[in-house]
PDB file of N, CA and C in Angstrom:
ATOM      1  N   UNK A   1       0.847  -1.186   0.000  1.00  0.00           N
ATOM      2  CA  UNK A   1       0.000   0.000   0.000  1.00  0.00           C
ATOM      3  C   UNK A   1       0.890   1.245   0.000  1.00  0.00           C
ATOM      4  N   UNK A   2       0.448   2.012  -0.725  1.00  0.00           N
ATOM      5  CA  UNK A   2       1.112   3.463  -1.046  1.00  0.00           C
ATOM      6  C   UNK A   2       0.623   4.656   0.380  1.00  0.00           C
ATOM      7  N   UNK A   3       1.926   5.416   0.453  1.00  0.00           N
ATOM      8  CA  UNK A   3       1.103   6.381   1.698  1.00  0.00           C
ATOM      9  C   UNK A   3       0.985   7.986   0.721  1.00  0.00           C
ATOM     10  N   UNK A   4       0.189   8.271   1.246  1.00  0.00           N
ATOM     11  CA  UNK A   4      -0.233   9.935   0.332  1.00  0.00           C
ATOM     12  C   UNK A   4       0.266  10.581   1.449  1.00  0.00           C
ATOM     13  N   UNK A   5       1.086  12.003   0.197  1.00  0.00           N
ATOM     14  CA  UNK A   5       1.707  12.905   0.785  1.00  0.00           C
ATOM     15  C   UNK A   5       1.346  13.779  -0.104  1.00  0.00           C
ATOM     16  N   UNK A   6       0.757  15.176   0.887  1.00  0.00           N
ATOM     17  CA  UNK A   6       0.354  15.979   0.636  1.00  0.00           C
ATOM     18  C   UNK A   6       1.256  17.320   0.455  1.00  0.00           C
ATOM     19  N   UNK A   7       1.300  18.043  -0.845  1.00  0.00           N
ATOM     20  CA  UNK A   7       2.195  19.021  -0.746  1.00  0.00           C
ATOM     21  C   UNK A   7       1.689  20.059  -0.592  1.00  0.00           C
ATOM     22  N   UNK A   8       2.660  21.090   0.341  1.00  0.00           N
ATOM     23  CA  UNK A   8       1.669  22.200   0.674  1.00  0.00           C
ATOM     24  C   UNK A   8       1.156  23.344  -0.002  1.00  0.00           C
ATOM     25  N   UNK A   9       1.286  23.075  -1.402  1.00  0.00           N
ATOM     26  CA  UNK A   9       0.067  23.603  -2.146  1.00  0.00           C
ATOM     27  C   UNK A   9      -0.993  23.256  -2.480  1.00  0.00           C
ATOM     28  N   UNK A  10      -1.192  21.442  -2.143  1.00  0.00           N
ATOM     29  CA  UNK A  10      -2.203  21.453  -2.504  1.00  0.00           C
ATOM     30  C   UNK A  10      -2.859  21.130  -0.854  1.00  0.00           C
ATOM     31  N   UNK A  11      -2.332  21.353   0.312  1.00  0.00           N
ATOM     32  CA  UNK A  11      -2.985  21.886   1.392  1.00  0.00           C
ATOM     33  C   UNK A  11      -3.242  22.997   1.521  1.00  0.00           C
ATOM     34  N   UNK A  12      -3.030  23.929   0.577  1.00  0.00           N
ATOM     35  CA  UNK A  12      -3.605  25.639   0.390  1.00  0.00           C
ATOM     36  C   UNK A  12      -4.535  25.141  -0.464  1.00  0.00           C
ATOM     37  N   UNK A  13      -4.438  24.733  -1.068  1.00  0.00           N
ATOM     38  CA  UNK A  13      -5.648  24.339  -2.226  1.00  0.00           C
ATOM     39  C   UNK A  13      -6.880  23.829  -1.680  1.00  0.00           C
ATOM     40  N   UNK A  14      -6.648  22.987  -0.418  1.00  0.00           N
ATOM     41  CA  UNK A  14      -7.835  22.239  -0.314  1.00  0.00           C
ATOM     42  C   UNK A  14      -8.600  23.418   0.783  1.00  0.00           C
ATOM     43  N   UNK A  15      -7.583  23.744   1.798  1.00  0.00           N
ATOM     44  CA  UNK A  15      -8.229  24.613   2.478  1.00  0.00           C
ATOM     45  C   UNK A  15      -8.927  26.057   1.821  1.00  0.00           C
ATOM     46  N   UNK A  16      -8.552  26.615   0.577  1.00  0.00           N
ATOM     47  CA  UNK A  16      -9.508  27.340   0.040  1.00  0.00           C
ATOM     48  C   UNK A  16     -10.870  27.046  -0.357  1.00  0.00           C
ATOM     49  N   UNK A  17     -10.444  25.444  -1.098  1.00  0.00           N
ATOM     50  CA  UNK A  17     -11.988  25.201  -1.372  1.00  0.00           C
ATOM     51  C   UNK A  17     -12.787  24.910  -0.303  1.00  0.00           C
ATOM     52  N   UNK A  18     -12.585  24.505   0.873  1.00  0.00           N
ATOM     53  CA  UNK A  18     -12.896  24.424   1.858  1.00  0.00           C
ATOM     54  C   UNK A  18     -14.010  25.814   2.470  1.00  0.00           C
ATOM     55  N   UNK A  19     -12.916  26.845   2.432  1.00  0.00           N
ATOM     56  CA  UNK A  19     -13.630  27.860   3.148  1.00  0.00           C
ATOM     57  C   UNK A  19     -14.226  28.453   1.720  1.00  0.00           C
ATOM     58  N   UNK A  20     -14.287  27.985   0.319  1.00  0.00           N
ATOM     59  CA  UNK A  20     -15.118  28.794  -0.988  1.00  0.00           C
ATOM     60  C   UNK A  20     -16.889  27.743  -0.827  1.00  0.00           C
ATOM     61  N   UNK A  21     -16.388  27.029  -0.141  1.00  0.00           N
ATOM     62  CA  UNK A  21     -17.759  25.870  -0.326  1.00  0.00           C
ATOM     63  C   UNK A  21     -18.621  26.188   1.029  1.00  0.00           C
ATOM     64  N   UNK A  22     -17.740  26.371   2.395  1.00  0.00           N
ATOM     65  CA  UNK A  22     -18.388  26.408   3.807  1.00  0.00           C
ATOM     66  C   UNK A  22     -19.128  28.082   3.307  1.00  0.00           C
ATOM     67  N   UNK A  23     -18.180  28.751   2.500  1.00  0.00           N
ATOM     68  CA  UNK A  23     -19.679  30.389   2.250  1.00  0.00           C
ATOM     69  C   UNK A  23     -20.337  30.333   1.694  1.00  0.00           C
ATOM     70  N   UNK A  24     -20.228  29.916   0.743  1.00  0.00           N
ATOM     71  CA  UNK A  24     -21.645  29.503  -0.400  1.00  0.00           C
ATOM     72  C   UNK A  24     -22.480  28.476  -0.336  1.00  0.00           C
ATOM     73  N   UNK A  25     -21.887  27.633   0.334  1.00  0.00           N
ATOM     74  CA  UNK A  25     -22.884  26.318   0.045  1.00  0.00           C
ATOM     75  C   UNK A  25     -23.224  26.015   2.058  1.00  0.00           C
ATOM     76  N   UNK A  26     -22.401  26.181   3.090  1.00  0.00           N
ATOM     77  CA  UNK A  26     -22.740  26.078   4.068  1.00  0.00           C
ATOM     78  C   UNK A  26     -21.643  24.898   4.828  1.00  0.00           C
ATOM     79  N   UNK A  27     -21.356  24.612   6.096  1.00  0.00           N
ATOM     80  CA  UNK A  27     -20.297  24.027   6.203  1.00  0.00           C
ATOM     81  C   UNK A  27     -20.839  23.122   6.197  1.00  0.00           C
ATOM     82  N   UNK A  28     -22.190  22.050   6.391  1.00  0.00           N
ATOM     83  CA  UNK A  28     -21.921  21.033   6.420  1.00  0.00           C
ATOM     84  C   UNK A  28     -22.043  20.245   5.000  1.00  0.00           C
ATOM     85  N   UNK A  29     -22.181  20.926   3.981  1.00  0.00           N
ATOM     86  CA  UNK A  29     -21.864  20.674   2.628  1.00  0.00           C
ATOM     87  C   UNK A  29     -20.343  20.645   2.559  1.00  0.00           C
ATOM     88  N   UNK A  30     -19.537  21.645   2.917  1.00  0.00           N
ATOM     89  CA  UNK A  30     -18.473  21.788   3.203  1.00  0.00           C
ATOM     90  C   UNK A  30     -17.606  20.481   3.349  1.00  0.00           C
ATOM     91  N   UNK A  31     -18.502  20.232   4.637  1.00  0.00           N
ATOM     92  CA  UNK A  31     -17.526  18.964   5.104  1.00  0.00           C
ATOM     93  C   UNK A  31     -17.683  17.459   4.458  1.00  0.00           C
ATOM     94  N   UNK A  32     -18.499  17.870   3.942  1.00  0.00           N
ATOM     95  CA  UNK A  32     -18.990  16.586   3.225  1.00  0.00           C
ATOM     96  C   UNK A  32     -18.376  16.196   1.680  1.00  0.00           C
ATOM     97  N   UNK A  33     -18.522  17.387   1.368  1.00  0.00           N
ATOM     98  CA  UNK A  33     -17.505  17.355   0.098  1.00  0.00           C
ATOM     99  C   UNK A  33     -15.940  16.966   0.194  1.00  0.00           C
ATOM    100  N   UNK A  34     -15.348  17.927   1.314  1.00  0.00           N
ATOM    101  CA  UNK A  34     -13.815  17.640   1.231  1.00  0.00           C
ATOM    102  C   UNK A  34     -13.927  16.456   2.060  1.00  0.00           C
ATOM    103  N   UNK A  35     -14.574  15.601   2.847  1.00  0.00           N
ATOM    104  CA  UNK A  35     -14.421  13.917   2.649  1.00  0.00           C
ATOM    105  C   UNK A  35     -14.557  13.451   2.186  1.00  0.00           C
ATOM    106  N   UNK A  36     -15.134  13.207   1.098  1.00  0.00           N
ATOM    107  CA  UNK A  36     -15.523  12.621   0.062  1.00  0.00           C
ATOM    108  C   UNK A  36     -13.975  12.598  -0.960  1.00  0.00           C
ATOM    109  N   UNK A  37     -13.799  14.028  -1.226  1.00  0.00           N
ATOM    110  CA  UNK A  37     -12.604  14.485  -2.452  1.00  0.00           C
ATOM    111  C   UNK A  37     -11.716  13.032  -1.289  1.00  0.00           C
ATOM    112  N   UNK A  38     -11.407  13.578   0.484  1.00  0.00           N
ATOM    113  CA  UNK A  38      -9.804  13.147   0.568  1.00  0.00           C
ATOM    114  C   UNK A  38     -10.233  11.329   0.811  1.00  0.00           C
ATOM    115  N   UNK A  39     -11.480  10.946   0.460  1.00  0.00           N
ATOM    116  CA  UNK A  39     -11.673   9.806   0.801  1.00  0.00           C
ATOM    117  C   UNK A  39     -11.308   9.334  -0.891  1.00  0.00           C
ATOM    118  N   UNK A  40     -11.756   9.931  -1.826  1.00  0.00           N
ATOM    119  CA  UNK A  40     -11.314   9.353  -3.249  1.00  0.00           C
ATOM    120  C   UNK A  40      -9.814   9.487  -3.458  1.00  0.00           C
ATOM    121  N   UNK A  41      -8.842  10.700  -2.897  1.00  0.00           N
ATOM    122  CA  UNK A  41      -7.277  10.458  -2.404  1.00  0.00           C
ATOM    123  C   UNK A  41      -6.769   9.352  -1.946  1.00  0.00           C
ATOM    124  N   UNK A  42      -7.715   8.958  -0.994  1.00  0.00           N
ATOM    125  CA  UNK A  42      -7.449   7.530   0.051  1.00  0.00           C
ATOM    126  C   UNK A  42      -7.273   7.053  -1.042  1.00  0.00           C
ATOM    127  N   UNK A  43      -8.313   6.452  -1.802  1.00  0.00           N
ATOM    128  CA  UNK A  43      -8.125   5.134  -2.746  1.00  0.00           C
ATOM    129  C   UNK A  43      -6.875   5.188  -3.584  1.00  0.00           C
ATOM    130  N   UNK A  44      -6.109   6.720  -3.884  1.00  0.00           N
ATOM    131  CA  UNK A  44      -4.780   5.910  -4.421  1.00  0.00           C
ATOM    132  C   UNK A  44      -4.084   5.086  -3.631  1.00  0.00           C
ATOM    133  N   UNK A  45      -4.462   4.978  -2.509  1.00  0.00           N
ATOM    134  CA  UNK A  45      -3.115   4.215  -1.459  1.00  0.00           C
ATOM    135  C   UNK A  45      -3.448   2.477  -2.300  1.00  0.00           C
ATOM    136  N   UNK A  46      -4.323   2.494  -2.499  1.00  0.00           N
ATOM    137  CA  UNK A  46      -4.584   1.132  -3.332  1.00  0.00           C
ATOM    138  C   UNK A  46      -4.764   1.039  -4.702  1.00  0.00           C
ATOM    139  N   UNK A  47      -4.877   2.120  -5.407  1.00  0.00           N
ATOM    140  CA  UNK A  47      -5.227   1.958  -6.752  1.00  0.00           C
ATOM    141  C   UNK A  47      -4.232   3.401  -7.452  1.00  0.00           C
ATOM    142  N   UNK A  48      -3.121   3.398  -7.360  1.00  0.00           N
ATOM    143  CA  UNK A  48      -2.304   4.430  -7.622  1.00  0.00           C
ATOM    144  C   UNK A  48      -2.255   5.050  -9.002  1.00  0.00           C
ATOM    145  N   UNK A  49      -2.736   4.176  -9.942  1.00  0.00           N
ATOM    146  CA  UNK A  49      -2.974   4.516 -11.333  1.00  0.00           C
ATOM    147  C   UNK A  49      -4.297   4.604 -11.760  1.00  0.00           C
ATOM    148  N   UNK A  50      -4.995   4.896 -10.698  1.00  0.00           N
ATOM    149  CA  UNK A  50      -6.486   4.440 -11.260  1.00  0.00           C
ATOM    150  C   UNK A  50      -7.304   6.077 -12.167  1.00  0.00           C
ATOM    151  N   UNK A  51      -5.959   7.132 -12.226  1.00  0.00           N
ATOM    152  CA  UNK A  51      -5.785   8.575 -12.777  1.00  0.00           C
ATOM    153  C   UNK A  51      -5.435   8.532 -13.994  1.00  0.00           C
ATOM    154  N   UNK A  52      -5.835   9.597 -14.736  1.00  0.00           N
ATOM    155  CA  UNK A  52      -4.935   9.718 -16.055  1.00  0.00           C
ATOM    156  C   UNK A  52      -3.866  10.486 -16.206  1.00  0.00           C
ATOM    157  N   UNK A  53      -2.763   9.549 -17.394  1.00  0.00           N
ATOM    158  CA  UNK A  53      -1.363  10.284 -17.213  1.00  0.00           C
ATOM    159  C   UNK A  53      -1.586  11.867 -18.185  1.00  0.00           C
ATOM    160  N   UNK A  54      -0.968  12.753 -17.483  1.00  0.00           N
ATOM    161  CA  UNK A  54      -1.179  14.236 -17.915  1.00  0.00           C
ATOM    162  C   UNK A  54      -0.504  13.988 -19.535  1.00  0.00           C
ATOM    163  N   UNK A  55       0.459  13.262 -19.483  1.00  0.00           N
ATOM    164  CA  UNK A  55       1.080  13.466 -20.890  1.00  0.00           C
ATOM    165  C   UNK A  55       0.254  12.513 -21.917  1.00  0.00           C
ATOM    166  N   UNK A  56      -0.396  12.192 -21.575  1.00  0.00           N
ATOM    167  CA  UNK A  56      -1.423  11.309 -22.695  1.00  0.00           C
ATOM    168  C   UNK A  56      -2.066  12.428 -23.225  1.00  0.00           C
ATOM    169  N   UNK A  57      -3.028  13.085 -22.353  1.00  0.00           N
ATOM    170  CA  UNK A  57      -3.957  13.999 -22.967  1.00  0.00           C
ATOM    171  C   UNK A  57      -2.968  15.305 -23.277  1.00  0.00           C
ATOM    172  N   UNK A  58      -2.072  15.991 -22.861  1.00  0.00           N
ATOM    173  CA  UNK A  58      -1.599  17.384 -22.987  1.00  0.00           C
ATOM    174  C   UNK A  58       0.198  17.266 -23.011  1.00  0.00           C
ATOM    175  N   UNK A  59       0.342  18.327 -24.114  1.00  0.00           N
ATOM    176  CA  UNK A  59       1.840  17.836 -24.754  1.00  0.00           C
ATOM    177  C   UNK A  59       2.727  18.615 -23.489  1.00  0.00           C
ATOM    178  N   UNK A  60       2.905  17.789 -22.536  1.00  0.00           N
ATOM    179  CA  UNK A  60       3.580  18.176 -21.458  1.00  0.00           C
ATOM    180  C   UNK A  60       4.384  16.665 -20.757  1.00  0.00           C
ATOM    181  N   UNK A  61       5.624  17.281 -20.821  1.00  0.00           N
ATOM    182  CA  UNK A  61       6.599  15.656 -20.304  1.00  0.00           C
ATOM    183  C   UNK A  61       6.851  15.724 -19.203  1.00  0.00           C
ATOM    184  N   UNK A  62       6.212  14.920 -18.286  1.00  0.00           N
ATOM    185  CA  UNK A  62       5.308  14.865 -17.097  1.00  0.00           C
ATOM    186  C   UNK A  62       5.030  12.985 -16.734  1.00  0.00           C
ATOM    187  N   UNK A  63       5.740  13.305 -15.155  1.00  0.00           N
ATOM    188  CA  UNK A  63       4.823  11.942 -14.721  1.00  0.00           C
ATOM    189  C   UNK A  63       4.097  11.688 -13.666  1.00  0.00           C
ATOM    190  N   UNK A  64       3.174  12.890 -13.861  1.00  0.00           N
ATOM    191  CA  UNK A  64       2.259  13.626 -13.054  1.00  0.00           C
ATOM    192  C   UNK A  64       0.695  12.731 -13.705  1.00  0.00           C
ATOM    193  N   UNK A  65      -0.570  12.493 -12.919  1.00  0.00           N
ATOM    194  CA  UNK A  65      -1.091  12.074 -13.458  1.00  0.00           C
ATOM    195  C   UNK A  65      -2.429  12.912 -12.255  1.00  0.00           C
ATOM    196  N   UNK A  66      -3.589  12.267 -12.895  1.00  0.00           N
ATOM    197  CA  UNK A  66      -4.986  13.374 -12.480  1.00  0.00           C
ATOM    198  C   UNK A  66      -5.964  12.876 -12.327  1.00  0.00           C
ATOM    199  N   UNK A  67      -7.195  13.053 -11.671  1.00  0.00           N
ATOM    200  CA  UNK A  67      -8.487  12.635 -11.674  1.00  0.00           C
ATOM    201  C   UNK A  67      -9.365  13.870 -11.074  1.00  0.00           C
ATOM    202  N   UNK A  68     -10.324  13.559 -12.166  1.00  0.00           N
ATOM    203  CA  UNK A  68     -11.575  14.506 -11.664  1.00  0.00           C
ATOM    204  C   UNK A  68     -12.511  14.431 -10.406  1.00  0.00           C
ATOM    205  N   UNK A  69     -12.853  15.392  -9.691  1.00  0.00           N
ATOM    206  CA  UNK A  69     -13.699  15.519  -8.773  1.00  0.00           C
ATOM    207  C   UNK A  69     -14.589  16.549  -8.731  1.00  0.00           C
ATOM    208  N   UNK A  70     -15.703  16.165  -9.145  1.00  0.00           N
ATOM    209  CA  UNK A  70     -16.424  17.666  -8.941  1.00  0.00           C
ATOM    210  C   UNK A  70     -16.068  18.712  -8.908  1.00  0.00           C
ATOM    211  N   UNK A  71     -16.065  19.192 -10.138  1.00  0.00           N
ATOM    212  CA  UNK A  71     -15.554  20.488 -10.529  1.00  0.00           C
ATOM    213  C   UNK A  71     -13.909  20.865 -10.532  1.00  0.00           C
ATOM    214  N   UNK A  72     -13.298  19.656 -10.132  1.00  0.00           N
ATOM    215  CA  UNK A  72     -11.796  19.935  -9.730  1.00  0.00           C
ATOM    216  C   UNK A  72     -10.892  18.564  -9.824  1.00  0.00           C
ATOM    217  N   UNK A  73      -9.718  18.957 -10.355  1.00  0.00           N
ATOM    218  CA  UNK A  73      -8.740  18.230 -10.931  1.00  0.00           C
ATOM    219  C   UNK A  73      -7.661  18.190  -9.878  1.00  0.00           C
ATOM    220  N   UNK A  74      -7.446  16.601  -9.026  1.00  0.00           N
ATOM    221  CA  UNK A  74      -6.646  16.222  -8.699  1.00  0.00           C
ATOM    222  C   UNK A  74      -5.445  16.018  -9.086  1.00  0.00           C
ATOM    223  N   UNK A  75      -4.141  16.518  -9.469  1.00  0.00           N
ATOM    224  CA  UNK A  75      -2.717  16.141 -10.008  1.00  0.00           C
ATOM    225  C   UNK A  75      -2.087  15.320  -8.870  1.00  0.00           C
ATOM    226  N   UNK A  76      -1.620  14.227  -9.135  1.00  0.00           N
ATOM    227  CA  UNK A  76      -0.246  13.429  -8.115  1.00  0.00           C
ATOM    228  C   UNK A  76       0.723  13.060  -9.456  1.00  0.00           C
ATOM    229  N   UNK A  77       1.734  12.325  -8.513  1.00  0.00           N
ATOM    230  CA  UNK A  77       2.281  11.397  -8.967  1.00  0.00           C
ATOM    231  C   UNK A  77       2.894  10.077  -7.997  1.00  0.00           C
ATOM    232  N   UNK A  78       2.940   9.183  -8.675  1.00  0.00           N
ATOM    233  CA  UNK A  78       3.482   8.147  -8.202  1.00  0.00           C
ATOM    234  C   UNK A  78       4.916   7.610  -7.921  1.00  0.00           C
ATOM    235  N   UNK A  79       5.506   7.573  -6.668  1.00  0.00           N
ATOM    236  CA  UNK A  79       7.058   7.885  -6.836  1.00  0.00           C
ATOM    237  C   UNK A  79       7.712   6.418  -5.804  1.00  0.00           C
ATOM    238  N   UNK A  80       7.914   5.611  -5.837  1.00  0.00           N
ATOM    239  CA  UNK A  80       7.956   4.664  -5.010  1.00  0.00           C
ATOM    240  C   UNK A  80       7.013   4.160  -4.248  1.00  0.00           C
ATOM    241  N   UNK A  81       7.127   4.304  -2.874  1.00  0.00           N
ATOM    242  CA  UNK A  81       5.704   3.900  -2.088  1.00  0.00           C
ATOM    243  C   UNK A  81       5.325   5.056  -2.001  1.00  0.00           C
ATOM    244  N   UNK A  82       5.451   6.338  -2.597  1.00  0.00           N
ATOM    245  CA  UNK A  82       4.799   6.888  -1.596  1.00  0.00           C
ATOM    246  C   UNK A  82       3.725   7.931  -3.287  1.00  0.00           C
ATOM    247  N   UNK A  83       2.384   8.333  -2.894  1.00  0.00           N
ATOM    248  CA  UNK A  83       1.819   9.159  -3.929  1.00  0.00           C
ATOM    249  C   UNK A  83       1.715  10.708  -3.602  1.00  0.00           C
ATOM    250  N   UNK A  84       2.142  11.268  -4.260  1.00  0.00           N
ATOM    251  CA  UNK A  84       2.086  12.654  -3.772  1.00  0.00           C
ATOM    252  C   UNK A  84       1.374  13.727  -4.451  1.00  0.00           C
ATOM    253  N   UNK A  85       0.861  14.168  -3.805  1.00  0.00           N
ATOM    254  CA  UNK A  85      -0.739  14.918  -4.063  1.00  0.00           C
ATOM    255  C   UNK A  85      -0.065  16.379  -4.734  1.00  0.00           C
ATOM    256  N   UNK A  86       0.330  16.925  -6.146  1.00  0.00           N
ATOM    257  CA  UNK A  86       0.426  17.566  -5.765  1.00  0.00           C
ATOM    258  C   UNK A  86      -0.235  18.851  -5.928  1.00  0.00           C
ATOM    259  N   UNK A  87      -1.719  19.355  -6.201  1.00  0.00           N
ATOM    260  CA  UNK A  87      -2.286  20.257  -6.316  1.00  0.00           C
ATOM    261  C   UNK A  87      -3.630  19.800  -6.598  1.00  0.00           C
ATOM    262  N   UNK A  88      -4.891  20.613  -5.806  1.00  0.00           N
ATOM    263  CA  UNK A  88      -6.105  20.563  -6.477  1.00  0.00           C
ATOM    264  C   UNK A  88      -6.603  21.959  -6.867  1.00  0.00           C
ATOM    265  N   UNK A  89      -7.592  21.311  -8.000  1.00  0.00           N
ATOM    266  CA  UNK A  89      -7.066  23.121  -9.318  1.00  0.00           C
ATOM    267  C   UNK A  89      -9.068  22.890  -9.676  1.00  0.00           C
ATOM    268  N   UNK A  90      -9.709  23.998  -9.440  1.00  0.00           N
ATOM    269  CA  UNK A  90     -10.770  24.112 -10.302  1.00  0.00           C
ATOM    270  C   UNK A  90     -10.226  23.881 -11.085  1.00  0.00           C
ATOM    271  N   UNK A  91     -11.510  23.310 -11.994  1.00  0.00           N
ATOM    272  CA  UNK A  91     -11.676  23.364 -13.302  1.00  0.00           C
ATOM    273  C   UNK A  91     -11.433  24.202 -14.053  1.00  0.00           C
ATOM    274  N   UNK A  92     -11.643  25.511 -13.623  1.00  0.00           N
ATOM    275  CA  UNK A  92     -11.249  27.118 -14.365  1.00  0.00           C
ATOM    276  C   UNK A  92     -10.262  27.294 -14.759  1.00  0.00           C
ATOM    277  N   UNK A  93      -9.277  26.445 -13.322  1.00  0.00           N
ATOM    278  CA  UNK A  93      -7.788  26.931 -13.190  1.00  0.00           C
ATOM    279  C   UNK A  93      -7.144  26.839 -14.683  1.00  0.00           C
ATOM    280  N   UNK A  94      -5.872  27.306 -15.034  1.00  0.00           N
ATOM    281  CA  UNK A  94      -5.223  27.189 -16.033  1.00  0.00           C
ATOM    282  C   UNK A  94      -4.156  26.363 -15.352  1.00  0.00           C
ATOM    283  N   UNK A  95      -4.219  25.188 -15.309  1.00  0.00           N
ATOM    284  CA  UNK A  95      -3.345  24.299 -14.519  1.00  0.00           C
ATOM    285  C   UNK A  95      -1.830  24.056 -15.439  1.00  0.00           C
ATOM    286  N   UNK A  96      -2.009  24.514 -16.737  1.00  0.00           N
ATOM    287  CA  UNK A  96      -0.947  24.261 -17.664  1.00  0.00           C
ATOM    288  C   UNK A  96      -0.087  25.187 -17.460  1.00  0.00           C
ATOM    289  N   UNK A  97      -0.407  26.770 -16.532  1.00  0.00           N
ATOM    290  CA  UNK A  97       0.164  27.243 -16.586  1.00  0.00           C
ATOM    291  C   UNK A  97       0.429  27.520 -14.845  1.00  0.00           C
ATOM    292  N   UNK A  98      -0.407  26.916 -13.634  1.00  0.00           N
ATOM    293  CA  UNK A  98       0.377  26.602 -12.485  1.00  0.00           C
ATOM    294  C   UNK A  98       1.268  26.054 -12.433  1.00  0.00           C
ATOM    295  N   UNK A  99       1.082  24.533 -13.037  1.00  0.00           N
ATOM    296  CA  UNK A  99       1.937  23.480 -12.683  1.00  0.00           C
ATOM    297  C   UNK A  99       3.372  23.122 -13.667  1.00  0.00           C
ATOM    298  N   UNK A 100       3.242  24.107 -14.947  1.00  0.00           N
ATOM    299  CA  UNK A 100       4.518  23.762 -15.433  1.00  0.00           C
ATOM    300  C   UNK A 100       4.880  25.113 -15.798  1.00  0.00           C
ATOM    301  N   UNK A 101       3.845  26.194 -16.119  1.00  0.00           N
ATOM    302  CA  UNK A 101       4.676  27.252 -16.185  1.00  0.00           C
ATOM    303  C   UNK A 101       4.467  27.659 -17.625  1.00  0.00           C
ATOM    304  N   UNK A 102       3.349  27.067 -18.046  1.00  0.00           N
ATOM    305  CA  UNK A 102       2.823  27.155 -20.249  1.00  0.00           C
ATOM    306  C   UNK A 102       2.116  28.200 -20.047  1.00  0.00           C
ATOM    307  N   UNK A 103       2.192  28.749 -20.967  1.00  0.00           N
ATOM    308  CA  UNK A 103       0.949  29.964 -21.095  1.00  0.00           C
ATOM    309  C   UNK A 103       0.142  29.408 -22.128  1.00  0.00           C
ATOM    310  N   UNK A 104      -1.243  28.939 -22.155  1.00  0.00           N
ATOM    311  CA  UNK A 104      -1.995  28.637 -23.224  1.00  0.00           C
ATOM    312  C   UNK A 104      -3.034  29.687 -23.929  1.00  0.00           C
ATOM    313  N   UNK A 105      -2.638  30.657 -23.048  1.00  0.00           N
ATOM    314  CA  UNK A 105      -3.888  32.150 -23.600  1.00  0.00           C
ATOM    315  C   UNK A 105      -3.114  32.052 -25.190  1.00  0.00           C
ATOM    316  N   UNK A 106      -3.880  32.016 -25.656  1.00  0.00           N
ATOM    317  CA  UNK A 106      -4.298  32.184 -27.284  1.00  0.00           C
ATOM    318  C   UNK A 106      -3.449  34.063 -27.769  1.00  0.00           C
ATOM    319  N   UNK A 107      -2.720  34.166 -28.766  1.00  0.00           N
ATOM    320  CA  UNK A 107      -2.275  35.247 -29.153  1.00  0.00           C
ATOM    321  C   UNK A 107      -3.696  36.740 -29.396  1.00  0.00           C
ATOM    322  N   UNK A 108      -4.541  36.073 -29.961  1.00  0.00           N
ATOM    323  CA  UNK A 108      -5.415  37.019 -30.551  1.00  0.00           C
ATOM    324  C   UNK A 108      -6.376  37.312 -29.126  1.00  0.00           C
ATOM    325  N   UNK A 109      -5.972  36.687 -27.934  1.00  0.00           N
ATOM    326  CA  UNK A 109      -6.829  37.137 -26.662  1.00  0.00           C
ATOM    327  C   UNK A 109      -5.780  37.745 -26.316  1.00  0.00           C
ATOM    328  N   UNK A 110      -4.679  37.626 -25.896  1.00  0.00           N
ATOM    329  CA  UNK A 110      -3.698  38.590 -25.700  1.00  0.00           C
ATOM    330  C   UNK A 110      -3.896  40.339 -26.300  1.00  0.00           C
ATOM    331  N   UNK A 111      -3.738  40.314 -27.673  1.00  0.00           N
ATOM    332  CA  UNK A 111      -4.128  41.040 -28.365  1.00  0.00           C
ATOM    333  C   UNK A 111      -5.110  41.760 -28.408  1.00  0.00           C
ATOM    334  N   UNK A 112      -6.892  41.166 -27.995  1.00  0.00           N
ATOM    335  CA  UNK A 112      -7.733  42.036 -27.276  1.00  0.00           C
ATOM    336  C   UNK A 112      -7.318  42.755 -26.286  1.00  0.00           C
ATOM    337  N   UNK A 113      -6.636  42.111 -25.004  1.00  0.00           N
ATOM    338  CA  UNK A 113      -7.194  42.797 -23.655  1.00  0.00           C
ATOM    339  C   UNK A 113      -5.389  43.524 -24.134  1.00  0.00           C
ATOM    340  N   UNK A 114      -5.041  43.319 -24.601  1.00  0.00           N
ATOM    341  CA  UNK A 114      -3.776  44.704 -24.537  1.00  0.00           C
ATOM    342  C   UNK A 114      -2.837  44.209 -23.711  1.00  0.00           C
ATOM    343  N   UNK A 115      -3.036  42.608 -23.547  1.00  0.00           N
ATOM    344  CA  UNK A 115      -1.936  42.064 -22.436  1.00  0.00           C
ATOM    345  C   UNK A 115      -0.330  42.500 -23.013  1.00  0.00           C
TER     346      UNK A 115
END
């Protein structure tokens, strides 16, 4: 069995969604959700690949891999025994450009806003 290790961005991560869900939606939605998300975490300790590898879907050389959760994209990877968590990203997020540093904004949106 694999042990999950959490990096502390994506313990900033969880604790935002945490307190974005306990205002809008109420805490005991709150709490119910982020057990759920760290109870589907749990299951990598047994099913470590049961994610998709980032470089399958997106031209990024990476052995980082992901799974969806309601509205939000889990990244780990798998490194010996141990899986390491390392970010959870809305859906919104531009994760191509947290986690490796790509800019995917399109030239001609650039070009609108005068970036």
């Amino acid at each position: 069995m694999k042990k999950i290790i959490y990096t502390p961005a994506a313990i900033r991560s969880l604790k935002r969604l945490e307190k974005y869900l306990e205002e809008n939606f109420g805490e005991q939605f709150s709490k119910n959700t982020l057990k759920r998300l760290t109870s589907e975490i749990r299951d990598l300790e047994l099913f470590p690949d049961m994610g998709s590898l980032v470089r399958d879907r997106y031209p990024v050389d990476t052995d980082y891999q992901f799974f969806y959760f309601r509205k939000n994209y889990v990244f780990y990877r798998v490194a010996g025994n141990e899986v390491r968590i390392i970010d959870v990203l809305d859906e919104r997020a531009d994760f191509m450009k947290i986690l490796f540093g790509i800019d995917t904004t399109p030239p001609e949106t650039l070009d609108y806003w005068k970036e």
